[in-house]
C-alpha atoms as a PDB file:
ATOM      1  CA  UNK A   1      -5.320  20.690 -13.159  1.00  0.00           C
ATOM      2  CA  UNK A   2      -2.701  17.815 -14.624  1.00  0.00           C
ATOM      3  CA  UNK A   3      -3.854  14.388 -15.284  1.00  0.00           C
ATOM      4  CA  UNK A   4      -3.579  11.640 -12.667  1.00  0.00           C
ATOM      5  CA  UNK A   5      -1.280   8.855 -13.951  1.00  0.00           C
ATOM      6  CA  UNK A   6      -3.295   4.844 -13.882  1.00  0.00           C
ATOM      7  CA  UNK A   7       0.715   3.434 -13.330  1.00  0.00           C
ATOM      8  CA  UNK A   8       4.416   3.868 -13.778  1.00  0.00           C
ATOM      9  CA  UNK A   9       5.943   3.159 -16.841  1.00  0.00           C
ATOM     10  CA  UNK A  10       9.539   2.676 -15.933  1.00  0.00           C
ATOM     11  CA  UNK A  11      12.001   3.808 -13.242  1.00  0.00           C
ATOM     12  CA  UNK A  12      15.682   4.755 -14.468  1.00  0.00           C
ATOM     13  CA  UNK A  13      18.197   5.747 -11.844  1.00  0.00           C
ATOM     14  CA  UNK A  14      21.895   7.043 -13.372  1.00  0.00           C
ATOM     15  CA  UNK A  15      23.907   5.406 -10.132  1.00  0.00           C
ATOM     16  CA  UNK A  16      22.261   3.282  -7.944  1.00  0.00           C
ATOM     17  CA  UNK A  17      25.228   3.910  -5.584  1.00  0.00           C
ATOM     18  CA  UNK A  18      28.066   6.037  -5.831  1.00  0.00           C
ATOM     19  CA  UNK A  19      30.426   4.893  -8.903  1.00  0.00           C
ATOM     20  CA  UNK A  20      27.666   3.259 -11.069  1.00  0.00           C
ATOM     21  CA  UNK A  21      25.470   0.636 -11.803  1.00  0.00           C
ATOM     22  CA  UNK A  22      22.885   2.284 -13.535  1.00  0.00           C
ATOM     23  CA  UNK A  23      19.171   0.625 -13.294  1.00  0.00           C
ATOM     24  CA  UNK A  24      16.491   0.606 -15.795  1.00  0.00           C
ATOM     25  CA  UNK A  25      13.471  -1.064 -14.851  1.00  0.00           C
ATOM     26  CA  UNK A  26      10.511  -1.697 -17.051  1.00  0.00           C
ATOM     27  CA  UNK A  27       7.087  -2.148 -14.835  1.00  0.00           C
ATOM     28  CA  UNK A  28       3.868  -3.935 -15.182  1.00  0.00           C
ATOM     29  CA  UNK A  29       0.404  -2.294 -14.979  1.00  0.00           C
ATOM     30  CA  UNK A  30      -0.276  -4.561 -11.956  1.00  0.00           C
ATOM     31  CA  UNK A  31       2.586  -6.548 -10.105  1.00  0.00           C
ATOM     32  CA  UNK A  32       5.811  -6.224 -10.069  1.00  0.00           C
ATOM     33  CA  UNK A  33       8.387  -8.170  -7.881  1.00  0.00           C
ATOM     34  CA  UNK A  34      12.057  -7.040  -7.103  1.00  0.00           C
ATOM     35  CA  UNK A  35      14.100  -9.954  -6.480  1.00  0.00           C
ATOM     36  CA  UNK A  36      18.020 -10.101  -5.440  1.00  0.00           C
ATOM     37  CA  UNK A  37      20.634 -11.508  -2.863  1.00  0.00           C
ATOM     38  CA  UNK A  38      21.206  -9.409   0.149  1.00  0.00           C
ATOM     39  CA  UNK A  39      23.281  -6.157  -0.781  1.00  0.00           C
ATOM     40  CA  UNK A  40      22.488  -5.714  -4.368  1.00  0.00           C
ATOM     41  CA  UNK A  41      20.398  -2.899  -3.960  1.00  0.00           C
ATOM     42  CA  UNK A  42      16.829  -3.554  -3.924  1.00  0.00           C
ATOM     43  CA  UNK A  43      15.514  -1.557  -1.232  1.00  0.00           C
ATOM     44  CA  UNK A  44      17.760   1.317  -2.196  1.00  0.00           C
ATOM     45  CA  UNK A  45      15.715   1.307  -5.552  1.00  0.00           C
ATOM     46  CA  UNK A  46      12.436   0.782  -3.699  1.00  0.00           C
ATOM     47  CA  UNK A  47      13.880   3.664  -1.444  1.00  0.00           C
ATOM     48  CA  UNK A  48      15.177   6.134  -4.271  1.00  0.00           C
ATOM     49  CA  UNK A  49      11.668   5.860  -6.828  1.00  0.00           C
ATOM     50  CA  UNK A  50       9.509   6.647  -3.042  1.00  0.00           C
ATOM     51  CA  UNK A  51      11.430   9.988  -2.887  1.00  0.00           C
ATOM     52  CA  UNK A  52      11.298  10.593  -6.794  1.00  0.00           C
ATOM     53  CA  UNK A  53       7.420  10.186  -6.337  1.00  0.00           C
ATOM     54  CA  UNK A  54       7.159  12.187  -2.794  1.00  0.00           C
ATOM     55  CA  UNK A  55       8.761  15.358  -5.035  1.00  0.00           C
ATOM     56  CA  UNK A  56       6.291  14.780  -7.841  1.00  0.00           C
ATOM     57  CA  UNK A  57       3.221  14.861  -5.555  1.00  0.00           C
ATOM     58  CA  UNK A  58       4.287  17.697  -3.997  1.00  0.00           C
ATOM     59  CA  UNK A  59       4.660  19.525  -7.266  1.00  0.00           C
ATOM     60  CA  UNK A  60       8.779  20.302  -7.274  1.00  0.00           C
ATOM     61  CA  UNK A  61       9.438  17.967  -9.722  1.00  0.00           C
ATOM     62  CA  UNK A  62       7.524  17.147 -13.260  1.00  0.00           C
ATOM     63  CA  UNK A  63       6.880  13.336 -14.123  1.00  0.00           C
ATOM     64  CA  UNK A  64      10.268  12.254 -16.806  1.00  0.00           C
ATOM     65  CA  UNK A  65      12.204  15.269 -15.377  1.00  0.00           C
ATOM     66  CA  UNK A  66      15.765  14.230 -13.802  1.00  0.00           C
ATOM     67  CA  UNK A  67      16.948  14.498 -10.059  1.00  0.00           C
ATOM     68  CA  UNK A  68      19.524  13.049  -8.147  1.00  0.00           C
ATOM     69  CA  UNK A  69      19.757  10.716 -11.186  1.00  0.00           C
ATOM     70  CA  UNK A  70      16.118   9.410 -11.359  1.00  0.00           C
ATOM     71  CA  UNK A  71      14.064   9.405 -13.687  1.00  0.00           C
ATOM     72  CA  UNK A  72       9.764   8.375 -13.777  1.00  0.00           C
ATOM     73  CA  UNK A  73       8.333   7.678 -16.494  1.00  0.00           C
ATOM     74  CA  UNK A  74       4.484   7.894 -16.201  1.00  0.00           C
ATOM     75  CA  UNK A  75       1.274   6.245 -18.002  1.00  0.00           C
ATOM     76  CA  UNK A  76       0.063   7.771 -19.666  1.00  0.00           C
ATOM     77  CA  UNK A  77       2.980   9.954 -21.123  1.00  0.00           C
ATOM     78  CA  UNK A  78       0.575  12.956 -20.411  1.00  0.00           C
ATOM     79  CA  UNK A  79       0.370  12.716 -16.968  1.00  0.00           C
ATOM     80  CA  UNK A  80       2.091  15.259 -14.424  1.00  0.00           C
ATOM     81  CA  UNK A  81       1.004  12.888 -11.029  1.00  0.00           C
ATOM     82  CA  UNK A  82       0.317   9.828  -9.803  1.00  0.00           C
ATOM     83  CA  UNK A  83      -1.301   8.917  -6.410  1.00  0.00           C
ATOM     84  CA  UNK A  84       0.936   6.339  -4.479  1.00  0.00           C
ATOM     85  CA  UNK A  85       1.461   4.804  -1.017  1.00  0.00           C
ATOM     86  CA  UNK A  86       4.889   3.791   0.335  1.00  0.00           C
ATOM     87  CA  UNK A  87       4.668   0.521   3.002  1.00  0.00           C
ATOM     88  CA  UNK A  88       7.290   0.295   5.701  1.00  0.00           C
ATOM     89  CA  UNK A  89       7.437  -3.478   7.494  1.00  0.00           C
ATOM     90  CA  UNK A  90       9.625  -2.870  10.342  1.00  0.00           C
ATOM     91  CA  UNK A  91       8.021  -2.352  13.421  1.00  0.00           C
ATOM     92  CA  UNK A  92      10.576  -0.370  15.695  1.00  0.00           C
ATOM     93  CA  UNK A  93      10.095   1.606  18.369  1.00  0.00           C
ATOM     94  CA  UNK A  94       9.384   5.036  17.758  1.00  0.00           C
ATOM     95  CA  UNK A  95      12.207   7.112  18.583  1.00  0.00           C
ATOM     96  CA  UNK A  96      11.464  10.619  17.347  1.00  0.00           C
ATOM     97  CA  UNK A  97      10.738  12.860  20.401  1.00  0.00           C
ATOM     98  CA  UNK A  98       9.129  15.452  18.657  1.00  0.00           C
ATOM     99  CA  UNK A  99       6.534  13.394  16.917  1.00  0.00           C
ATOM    100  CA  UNK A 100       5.827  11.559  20.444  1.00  0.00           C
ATOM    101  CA  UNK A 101       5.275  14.996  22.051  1.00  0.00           C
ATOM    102  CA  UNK A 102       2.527  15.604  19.954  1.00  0.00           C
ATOM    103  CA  UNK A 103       0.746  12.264  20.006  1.00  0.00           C
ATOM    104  CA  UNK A 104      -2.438  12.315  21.959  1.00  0.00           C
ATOM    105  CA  UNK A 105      -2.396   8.832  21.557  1.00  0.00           C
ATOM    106  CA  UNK A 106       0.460   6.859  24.603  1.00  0.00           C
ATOM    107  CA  UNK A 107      -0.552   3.387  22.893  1.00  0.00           C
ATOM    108  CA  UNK A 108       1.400   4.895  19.490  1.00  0.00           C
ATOM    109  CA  UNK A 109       4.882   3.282  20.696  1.00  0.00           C
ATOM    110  CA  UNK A 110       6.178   1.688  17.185  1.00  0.00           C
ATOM    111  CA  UNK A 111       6.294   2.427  13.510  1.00  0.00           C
ATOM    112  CA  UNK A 112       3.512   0.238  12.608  1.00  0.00           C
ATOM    113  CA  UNK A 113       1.757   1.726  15.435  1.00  0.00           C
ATOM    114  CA  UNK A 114       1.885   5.247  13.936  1.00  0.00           C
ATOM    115  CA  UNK A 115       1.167   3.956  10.483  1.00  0.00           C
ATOM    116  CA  UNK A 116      -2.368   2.033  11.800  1.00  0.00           C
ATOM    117  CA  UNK A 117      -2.892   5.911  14.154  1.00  0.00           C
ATOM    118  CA  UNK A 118      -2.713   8.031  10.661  1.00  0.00           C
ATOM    119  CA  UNK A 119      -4.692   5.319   8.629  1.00  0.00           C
ATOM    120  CA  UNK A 120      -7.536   5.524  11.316  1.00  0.00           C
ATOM    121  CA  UNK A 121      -7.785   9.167   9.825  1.00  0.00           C
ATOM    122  CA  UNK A 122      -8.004   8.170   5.825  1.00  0.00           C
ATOM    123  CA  UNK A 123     -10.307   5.155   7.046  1.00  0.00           C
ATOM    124  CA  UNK A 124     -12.636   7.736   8.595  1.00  0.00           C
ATOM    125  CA  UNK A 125     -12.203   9.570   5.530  1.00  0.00           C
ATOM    126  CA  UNK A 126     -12.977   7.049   3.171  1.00  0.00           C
ATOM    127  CA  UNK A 127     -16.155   6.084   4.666  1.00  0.00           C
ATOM    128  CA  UNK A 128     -17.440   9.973   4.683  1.00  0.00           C
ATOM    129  CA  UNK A 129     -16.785   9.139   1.129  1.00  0.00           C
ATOM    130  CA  UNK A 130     -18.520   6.517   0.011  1.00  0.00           C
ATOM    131  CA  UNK A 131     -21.439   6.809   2.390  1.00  0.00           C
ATOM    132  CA  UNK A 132     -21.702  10.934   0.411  1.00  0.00           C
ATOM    133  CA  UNK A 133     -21.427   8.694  -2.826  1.00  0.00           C
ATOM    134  CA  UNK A 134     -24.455   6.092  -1.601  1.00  0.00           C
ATOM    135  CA  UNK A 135     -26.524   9.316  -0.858  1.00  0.00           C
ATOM    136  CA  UNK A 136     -25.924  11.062  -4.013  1.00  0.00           C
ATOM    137  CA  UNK A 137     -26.709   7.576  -5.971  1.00  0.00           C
ATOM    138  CA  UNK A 138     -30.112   6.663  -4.233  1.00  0.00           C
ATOM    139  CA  UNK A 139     -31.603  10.317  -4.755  1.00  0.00           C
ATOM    140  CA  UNK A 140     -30.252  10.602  -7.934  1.00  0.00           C
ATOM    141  CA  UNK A 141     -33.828   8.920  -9.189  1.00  0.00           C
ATOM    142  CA  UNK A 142     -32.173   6.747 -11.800  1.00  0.00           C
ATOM    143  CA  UNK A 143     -32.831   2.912 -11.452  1.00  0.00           C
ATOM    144  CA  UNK A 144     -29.645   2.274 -12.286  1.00  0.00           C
ATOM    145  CA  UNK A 145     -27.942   4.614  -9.648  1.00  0.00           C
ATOM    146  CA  UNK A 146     -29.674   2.891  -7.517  1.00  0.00           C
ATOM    147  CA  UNK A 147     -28.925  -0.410  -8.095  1.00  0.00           C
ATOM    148  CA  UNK A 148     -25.058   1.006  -8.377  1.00  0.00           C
ATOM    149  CA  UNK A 149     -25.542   2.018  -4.610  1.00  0.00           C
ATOM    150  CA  UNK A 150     -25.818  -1.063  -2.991  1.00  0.00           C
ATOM    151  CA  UNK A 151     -22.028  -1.808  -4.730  1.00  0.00           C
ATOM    152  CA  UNK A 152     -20.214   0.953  -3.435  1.00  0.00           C
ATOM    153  CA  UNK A 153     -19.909  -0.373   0.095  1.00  0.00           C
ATOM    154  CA  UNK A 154     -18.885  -3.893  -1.498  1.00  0.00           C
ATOM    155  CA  UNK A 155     -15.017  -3.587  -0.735  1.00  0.00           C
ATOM    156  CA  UNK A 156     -15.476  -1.738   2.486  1.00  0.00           C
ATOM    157  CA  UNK A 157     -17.481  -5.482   3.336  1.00  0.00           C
ATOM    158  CA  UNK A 158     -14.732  -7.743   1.363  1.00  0.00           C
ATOM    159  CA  UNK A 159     -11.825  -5.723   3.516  1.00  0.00           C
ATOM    160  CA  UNK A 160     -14.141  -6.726   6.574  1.00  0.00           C
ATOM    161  CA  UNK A 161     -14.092 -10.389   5.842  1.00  0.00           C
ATOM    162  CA  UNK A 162     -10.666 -10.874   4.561  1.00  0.00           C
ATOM    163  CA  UNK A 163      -9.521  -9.654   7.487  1.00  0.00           C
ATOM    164  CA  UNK A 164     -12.002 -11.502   9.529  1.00  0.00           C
ATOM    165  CA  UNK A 165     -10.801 -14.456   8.199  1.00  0.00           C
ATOM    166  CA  UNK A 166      -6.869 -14.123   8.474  1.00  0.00           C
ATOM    167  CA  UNK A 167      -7.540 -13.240  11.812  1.00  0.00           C
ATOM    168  CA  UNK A 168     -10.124 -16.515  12.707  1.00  0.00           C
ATOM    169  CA  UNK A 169      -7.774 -18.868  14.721  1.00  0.00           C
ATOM    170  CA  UNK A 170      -6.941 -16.290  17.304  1.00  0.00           C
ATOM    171  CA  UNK A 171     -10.548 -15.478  17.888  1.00  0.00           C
ATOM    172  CA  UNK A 172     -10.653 -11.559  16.634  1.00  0.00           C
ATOM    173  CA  UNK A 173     -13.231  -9.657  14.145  1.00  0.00           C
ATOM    174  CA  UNK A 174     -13.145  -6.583  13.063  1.00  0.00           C
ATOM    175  CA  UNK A 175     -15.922  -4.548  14.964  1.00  0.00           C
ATOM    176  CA  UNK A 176     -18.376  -3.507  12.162  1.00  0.00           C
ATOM    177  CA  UNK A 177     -20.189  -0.764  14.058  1.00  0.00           C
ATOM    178  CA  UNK A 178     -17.420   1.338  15.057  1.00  0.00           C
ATOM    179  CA  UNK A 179     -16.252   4.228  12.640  1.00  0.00           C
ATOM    180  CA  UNK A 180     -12.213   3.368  13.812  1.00  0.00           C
ATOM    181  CA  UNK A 181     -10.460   0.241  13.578  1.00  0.00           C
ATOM    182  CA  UNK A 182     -11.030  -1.655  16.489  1.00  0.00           C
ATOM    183  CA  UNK A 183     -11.704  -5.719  17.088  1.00  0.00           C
ATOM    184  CA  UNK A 184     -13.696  -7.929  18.750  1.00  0.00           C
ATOM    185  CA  UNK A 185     -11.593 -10.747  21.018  1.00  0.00           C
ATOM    186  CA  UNK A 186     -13.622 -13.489  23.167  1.00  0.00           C
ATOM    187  CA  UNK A 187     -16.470 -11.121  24.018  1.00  0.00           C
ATOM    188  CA  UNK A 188     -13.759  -7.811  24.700  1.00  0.00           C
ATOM    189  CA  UNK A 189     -12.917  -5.000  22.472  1.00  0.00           C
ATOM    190  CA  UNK A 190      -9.110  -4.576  21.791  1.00  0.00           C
ATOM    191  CA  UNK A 191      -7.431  -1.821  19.586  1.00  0.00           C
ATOM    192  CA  UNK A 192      -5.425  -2.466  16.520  1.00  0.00           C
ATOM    193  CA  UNK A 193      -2.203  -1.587  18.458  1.00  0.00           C
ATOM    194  CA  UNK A 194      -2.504  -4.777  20.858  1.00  0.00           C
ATOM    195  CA  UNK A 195      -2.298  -6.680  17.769  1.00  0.00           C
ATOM    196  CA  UNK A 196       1.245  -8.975  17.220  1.00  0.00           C
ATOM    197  CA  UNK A 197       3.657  -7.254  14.454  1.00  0.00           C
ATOM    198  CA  UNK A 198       2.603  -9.860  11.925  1.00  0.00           C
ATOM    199  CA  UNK A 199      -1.393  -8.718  12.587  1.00  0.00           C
ATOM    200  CA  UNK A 200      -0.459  -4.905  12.507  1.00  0.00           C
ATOM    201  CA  UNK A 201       1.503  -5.571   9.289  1.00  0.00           C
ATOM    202  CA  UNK A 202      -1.155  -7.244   7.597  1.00  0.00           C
ATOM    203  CA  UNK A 203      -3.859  -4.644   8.954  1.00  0.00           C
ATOM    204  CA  UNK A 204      -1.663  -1.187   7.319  1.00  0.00           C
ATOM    205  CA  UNK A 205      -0.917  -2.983   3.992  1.00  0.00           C
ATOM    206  CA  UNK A 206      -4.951  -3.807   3.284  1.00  0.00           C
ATOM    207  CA  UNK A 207      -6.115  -1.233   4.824  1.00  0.00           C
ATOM    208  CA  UNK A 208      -4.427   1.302   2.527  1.00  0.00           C
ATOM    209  CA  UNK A 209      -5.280  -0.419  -0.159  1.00  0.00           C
ATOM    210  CA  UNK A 210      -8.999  -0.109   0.488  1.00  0.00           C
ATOM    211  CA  UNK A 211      -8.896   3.868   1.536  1.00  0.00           C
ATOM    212  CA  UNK A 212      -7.990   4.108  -1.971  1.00  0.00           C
ATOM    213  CA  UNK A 213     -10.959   3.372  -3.076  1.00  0.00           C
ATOM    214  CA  UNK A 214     -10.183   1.198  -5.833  1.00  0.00           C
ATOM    215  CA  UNK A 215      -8.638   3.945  -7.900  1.00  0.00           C
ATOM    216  CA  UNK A 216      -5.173   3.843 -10.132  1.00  0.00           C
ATOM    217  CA  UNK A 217      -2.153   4.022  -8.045  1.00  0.00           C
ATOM    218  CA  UNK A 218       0.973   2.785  -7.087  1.00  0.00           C
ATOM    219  CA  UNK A 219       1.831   1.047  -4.272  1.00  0.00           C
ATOM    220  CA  UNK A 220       5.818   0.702  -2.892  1.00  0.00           C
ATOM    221  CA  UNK A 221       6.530  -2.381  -0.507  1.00  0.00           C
ATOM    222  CA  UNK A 222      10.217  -3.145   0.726  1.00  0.00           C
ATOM    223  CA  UNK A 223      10.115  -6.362   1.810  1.00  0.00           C
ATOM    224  CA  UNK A 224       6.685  -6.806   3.084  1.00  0.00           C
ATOM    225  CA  UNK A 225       6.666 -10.271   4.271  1.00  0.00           C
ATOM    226  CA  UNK A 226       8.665  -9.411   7.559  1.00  0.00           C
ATOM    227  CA  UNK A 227       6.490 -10.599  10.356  1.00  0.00           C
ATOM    228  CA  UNK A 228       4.215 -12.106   7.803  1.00  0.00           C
ATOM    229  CA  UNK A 229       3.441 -16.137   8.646  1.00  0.00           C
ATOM    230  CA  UNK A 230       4.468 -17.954   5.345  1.00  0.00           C
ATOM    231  CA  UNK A 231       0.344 -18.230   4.469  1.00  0.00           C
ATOM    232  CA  UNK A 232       0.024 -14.704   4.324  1.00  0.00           C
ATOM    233  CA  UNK A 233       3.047 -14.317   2.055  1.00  0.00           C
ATOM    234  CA  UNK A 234       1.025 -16.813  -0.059  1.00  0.00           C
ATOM    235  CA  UNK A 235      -1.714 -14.586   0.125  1.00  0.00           C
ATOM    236  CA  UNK A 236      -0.755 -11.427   0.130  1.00  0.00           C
ATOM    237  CA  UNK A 237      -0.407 -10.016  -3.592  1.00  0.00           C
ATOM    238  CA  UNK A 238      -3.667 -11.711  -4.704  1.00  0.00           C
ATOM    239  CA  UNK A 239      -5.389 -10.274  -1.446  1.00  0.00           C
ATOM    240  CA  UNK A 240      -4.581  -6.673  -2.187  1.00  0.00           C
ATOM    241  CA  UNK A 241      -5.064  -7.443  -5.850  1.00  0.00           C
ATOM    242  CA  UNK A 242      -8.896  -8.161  -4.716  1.00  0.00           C
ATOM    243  CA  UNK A 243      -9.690  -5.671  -2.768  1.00  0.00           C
ATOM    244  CA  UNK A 244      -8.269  -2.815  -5.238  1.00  0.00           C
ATOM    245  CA  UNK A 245      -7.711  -4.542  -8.834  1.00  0.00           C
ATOM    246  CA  UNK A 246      -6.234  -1.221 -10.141  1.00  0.00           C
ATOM    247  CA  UNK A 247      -3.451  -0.894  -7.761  1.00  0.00           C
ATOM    248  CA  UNK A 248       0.553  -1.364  -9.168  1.00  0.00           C
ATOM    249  CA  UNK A 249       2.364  -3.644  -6.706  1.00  0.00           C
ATOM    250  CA  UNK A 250       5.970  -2.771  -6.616  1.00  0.00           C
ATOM    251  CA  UNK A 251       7.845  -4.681  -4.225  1.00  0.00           C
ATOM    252  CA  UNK A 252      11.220  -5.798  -3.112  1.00  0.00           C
ATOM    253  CA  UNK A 253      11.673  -9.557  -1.080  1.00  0.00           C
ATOM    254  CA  UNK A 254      13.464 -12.292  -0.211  1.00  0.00           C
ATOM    255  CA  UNK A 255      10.950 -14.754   0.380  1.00  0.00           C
ATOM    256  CA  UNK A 256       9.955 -17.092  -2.527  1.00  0.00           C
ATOM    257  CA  UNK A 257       6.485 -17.622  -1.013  1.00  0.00           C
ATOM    258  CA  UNK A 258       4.961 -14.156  -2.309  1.00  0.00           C
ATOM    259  CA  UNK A 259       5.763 -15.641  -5.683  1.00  0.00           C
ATOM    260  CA  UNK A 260       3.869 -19.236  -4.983  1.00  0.00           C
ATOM    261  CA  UNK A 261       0.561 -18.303  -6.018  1.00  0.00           C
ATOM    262  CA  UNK A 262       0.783 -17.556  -9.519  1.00  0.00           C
ATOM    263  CA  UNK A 263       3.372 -14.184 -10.148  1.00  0.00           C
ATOM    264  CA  UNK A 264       6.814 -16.470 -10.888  1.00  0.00           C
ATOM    265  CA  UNK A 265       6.465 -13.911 -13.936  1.00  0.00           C
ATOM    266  CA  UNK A 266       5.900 -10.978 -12.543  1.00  0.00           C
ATOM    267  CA  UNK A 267       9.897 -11.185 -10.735  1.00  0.00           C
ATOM    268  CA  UNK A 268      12.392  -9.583 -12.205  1.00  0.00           C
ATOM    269  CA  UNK A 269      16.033 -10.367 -10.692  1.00  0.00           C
ATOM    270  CA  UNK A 270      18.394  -6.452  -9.955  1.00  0.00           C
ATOM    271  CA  UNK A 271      20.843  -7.702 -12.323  1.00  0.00           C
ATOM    272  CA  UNK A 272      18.368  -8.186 -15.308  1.00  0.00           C
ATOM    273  CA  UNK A 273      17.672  -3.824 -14.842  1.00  0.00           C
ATOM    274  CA  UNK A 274      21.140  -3.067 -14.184  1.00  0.00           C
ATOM    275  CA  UNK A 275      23.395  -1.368 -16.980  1.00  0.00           C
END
């Protein structure tokens, strides 16, 4: 079995479009910020790495290897995968008729709907996980294993509250005892799909973060503040940055507040990469 990659090194594409402009970007471990007027080609590069990375996880395409003129370079050089998550913002309706077919689920009408419907699976998941990890810990019959135990849950409980709290002045919690994502609102239970845009967008991007599980990975965002109140833009990187420290932001925007709190050096501009 290969080794897992902790982050991605650099991304080099031969011809952005058609005709040239060839991009070589050199990433950060933790955050990096894709910056650029409309029409230079951001999203296309947040676009073109996601399908260089889909081929490497499903094993048809080595890590540094060439296709359709991109290449992924990996750390460290050794490693032949990475684990990564790709963020869509747009909430649209969904208009695939075969994937509506075989919903179960009529309140799945929008593509932030379906991406909250297959995160209630990994969420599930994730807490099998962990609560298998508190079990082997506390039987183990080391002190220290023990005292280790009562940690594991810790970002499970910090995803809780942060959400908790973004979510205070319009009266919702997160319902604690359920094993799906579901809220509290004035005394009635709603379910994450009768949330607005802005709360569904918020929900998928923090949510995947924590079914990671605080492991090394990579995490692709093309313009994630859509929807987003200018607060949560604020917020955004350093939230996901607390609830997994090991992720790699990548990320393409327009808005200058996702940069406010503290990551003006962590932009770099398209025509700074581009060759």
């Amino acid at each position: 079995m290969g080794k897992t990659a902790q982050y991605i090194k650099s991304i080099d594409i031969e011809a952005l479009w058609k005709g040239g402009r060839h991009i070589k970007w050199q990433l950060q471990p933790d955050v990096n910020i894709l910056s650029g007027i409309n029409g230079v080609g951001k999203s296309t590069i947040i676009n073109h790495s996601a399908s260089m990375l889909d081929l490497i996880d499903k094993g048809e395409l080595s890590a540094g290897k060439v296709t359709s003129g991109v290449t992924i370079e990996l750390y460290p050089e050794d490693a032949t995968s990475i684990k990564f998550d790709v963020i869509r913002s747009f909430d649209r309706p969904l208009l695939h008729s075969d994937l509506l077919e075989k919903l179960s689920d009529s309140r799945v009408t929008t593509e932030l709907d379906w991406q909250i419907y297959k995160l209630q699976k990994r969420y599930l998941d994730y807490q099998v996980n962990i609560g298998n990890r508190i079990i082997e810990l506390l039987t183990s019959g080391d002190p220290a294993d023990q005292l280790h135990a009562t940690q594991v849950g810790a970002p499970k409980a910090e995803f809780q509250d942060t959400i908790d709290e973004l979510f205070h002045d319009t009266g919702k919690t997160i319902d604690r005892k359920s094993n799906e994502i579901q809220f509290f609102q004035h005394g009635e239970i709603i379910t994450p799909y009768q949330l607005s845009s802005g709360e569904k967008q918020m929900l998928v991007i923090l949510l995947t973060v924590l079914v990671e599980n605080r492991e090394h990975y990579a995490l692709l965002m093309d313009e994630p503040e859509i929807s987003l109140h200018i607060e949560w833009q604020q917020k955004l990187i350093g939230l996901i940055r607390k609830i997994n420290p090991n992720a790699q932001i990548i990320l393409s925007t327009h808005s200058p507040a996702l940069i406010m709190d503290g990551w003006m050096g962590n932009v770099t501009e398209v025509n700074e990469i581009t060759q």
